[in-house]
C-alpha atoms as a PDB file:
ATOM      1  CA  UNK A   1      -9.360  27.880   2.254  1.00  0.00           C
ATOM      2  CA  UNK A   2      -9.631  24.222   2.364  1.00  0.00           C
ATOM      3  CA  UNK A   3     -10.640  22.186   5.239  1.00  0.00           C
ATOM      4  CA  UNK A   4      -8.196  19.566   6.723  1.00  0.00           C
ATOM      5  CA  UNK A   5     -10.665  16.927   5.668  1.00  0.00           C
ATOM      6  CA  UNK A   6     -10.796  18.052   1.968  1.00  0.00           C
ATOM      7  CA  UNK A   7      -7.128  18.244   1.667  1.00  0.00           C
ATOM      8  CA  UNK A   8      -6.668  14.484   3.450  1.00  0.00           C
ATOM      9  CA  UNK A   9      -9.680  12.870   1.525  1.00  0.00           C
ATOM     10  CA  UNK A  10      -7.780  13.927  -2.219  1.00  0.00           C
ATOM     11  CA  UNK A  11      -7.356  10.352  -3.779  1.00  0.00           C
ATOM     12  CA  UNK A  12      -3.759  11.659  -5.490  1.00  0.00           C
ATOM     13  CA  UNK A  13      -2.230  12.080  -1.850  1.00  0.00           C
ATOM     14  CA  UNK A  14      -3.772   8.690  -0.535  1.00  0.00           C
ATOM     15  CA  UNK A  15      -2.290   6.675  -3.333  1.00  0.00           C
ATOM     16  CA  UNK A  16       1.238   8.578  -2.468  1.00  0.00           C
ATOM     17  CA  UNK A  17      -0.142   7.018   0.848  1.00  0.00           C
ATOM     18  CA  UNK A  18      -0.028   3.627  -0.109  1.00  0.00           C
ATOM     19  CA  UNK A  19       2.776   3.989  -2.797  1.00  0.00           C
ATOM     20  CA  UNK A  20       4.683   5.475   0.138  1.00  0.00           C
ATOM     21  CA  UNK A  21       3.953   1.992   2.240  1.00  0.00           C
ATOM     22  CA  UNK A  22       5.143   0.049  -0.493  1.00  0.00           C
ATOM     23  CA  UNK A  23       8.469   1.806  -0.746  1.00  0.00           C
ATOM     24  CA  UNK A  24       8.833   1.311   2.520  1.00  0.00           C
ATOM     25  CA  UNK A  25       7.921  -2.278   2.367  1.00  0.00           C
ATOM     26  CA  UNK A  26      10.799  -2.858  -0.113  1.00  0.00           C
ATOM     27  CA  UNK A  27      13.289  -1.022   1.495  1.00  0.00           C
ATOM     28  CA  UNK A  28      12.510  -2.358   5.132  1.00  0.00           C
ATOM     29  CA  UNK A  29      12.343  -6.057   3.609  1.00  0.00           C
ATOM     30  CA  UNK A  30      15.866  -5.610   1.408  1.00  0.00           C
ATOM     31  CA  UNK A  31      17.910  -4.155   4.001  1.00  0.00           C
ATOM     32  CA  UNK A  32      16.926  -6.878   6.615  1.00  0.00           C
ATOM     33  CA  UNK A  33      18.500  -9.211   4.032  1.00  0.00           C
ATOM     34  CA  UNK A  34      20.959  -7.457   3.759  1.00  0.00           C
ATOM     35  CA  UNK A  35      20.339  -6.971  -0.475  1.00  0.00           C
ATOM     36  CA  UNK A  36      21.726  -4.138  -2.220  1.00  0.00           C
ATOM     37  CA  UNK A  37      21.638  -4.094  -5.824  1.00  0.00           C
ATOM     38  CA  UNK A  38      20.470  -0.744  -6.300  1.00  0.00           C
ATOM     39  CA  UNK A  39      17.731   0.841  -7.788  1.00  0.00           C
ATOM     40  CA  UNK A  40      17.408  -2.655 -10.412  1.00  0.00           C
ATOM     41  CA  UNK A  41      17.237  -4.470  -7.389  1.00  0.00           C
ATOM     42  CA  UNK A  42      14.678  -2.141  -5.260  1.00  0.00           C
ATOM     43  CA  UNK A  43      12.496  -1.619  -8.869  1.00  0.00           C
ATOM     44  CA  UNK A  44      12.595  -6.099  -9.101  1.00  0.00           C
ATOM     45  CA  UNK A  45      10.887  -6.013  -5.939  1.00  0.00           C
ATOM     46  CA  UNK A  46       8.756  -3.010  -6.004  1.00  0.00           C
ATOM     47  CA  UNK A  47       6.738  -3.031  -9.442  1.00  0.00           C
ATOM     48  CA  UNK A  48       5.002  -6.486  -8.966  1.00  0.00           C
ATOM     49  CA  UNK A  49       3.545  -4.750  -6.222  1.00  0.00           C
ATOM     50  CA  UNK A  50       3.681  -1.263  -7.472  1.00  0.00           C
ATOM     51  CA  UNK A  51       1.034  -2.478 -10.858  1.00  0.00           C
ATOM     52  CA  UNK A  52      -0.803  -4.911  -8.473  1.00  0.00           C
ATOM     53  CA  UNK A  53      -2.105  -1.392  -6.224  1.00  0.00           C
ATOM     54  CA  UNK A  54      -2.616   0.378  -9.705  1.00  0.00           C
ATOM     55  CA  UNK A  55      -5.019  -2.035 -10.609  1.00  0.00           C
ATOM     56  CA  UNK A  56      -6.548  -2.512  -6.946  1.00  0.00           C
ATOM     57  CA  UNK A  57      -7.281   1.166  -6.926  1.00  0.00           C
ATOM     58  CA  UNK A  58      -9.022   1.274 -10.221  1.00  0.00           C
ATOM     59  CA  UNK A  59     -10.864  -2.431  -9.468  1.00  0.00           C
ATOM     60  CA  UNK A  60     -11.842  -0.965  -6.053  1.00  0.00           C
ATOM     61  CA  UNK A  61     -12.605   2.704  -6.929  1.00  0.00           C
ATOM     62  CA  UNK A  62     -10.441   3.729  -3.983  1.00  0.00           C
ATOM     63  CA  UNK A  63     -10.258   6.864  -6.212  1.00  0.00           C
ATOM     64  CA  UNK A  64     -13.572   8.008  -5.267  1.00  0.00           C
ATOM     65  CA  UNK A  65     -13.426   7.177  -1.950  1.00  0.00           C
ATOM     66  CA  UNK A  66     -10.112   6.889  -0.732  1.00  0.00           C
ATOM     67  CA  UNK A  67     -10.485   6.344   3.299  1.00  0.00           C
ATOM     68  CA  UNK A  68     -13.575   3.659   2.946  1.00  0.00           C
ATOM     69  CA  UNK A  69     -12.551   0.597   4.722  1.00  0.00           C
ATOM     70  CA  UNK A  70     -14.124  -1.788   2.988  1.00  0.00           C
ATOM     71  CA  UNK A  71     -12.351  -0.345  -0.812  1.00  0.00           C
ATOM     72  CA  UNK A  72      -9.119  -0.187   1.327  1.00  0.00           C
ATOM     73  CA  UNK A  73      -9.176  -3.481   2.572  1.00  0.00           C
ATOM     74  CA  UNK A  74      -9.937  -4.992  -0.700  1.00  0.00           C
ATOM     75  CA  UNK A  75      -7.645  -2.755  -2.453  1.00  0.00           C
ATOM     76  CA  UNK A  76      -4.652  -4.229   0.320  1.00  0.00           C
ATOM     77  CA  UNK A  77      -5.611  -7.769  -0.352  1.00  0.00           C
ATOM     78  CA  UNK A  78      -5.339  -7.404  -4.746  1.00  0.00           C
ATOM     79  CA  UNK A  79      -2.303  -5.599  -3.773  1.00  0.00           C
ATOM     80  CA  UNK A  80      -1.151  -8.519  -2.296  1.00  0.00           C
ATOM     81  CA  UNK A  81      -2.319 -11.314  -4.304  1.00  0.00           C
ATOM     82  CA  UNK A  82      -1.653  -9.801  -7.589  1.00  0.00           C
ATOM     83  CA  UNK A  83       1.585  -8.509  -6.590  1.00  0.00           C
ATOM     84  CA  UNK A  84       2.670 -11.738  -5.375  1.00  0.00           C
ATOM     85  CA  UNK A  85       1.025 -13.411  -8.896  1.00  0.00           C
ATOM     86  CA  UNK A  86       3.223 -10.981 -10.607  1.00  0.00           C
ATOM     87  CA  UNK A  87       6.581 -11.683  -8.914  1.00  0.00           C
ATOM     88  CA  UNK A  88       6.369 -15.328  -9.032  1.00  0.00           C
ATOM     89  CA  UNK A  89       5.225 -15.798 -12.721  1.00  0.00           C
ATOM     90  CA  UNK A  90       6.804 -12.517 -13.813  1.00  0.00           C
ATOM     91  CA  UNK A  91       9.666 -12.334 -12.183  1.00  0.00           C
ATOM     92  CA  UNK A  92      10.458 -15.783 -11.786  1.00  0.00           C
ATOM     93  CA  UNK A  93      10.739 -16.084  -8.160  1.00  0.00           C
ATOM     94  CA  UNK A  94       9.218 -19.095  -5.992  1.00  0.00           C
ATOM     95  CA  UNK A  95       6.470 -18.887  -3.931  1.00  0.00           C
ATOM     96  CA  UNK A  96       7.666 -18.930  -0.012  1.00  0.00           C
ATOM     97  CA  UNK A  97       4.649 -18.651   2.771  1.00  0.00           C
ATOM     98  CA  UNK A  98       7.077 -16.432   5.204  1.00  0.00           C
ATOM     99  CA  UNK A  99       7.127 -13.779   2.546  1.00  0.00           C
ATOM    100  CA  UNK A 100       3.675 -14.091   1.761  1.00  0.00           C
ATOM    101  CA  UNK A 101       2.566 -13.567   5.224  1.00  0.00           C
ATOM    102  CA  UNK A 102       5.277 -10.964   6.497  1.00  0.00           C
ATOM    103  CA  UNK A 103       4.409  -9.187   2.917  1.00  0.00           C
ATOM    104  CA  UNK A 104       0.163  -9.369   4.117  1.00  0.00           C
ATOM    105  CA  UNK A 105       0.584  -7.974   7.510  1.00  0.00           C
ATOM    106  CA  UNK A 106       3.488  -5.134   6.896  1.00  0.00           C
ATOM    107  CA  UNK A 107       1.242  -4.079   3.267  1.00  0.00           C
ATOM    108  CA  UNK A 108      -2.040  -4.044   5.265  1.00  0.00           C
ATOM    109  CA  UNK A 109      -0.698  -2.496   8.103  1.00  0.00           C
ATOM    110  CA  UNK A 110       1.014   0.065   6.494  1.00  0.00           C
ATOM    111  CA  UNK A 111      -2.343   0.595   4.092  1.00  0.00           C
ATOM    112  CA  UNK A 112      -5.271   0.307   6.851  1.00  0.00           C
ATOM    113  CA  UNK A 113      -2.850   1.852   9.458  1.00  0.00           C
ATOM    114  CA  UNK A 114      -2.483   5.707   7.685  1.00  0.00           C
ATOM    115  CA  UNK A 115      -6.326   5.259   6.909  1.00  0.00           C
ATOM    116  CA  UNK A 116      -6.675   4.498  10.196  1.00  0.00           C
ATOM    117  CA  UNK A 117      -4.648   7.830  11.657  1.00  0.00           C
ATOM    118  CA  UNK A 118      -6.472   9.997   9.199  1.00  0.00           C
ATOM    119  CA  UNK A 119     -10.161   8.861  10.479  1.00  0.00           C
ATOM    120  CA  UNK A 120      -8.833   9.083  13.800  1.00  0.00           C
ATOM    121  CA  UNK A 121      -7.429  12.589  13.890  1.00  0.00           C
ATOM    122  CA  UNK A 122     -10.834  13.973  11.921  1.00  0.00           C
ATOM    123  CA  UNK A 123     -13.074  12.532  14.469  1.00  0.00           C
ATOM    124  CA  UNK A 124     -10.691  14.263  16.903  1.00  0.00           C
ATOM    125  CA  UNK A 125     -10.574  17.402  15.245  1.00  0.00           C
ATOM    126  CA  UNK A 126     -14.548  16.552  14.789  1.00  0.00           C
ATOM    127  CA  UNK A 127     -14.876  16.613  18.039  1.00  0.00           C
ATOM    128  CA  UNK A 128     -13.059  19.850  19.077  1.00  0.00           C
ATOM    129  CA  UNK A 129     -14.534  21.996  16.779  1.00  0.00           C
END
């Protein structure tokens, strides 16, 4: 039987993790504009970003160590710069600062903030034990 800690620290559920944040991301950020154009619409937005953590994990490591803060944080900030790299030259789209900010805090929010939950409930369960 595995421990709650093995099953947590397996680097294919933590990238669901942060996948899972930038699905959110996407669909959070197009419904408050009110854009629907689908899946083509939600996959326009998404990849940039989608790649740009592909690459952060394997620039990082994260793999090996996916709840180390200092991977995570660098992996959230390549998310963000390369993902915003990729939509503007990519994809064509001009660079706004609003975006670029509300697209930092929600990405490294949602990326640190799970991290953060899981090291919280092991020290808790740490604790108890």
């Amino acid at each position: 039987m595995h421990d709650d800690r093995e099953r947590l620290s397996r680097p294919w559920r933590a990238l669901l993790g942060d996948v899972a944040v930038l699905v959110v991301f996407v669909l959070v950020g197009r419904r408050s504009h009110h854009e629907d154009a689908g899946l083509t619409g939600f996959l326009r937005v998404w990849w940039p970003f989608a790649v740009a953590l592909g690459v952060a994990w394997i620039v990082t490591g994260l793999w090996r160590a996916p709840l180390t803060w200092s991977r995570a944080v660098i992996a959230w900030l390549v998310t963000v710069a390369l993902g915003m790299a990729l939509r503007i030259v990519v994809e064509d789209r001009e660079f706004k600062v609003a975006f670029a900010i509300v697209t930092l805090v929600f990405v490294g929010a949602g990326m640190l903030g799970w991290r953060a939950v899981v090291r919280w409930r092991r020290a808790r369960v740490g604790t108890t034990a």
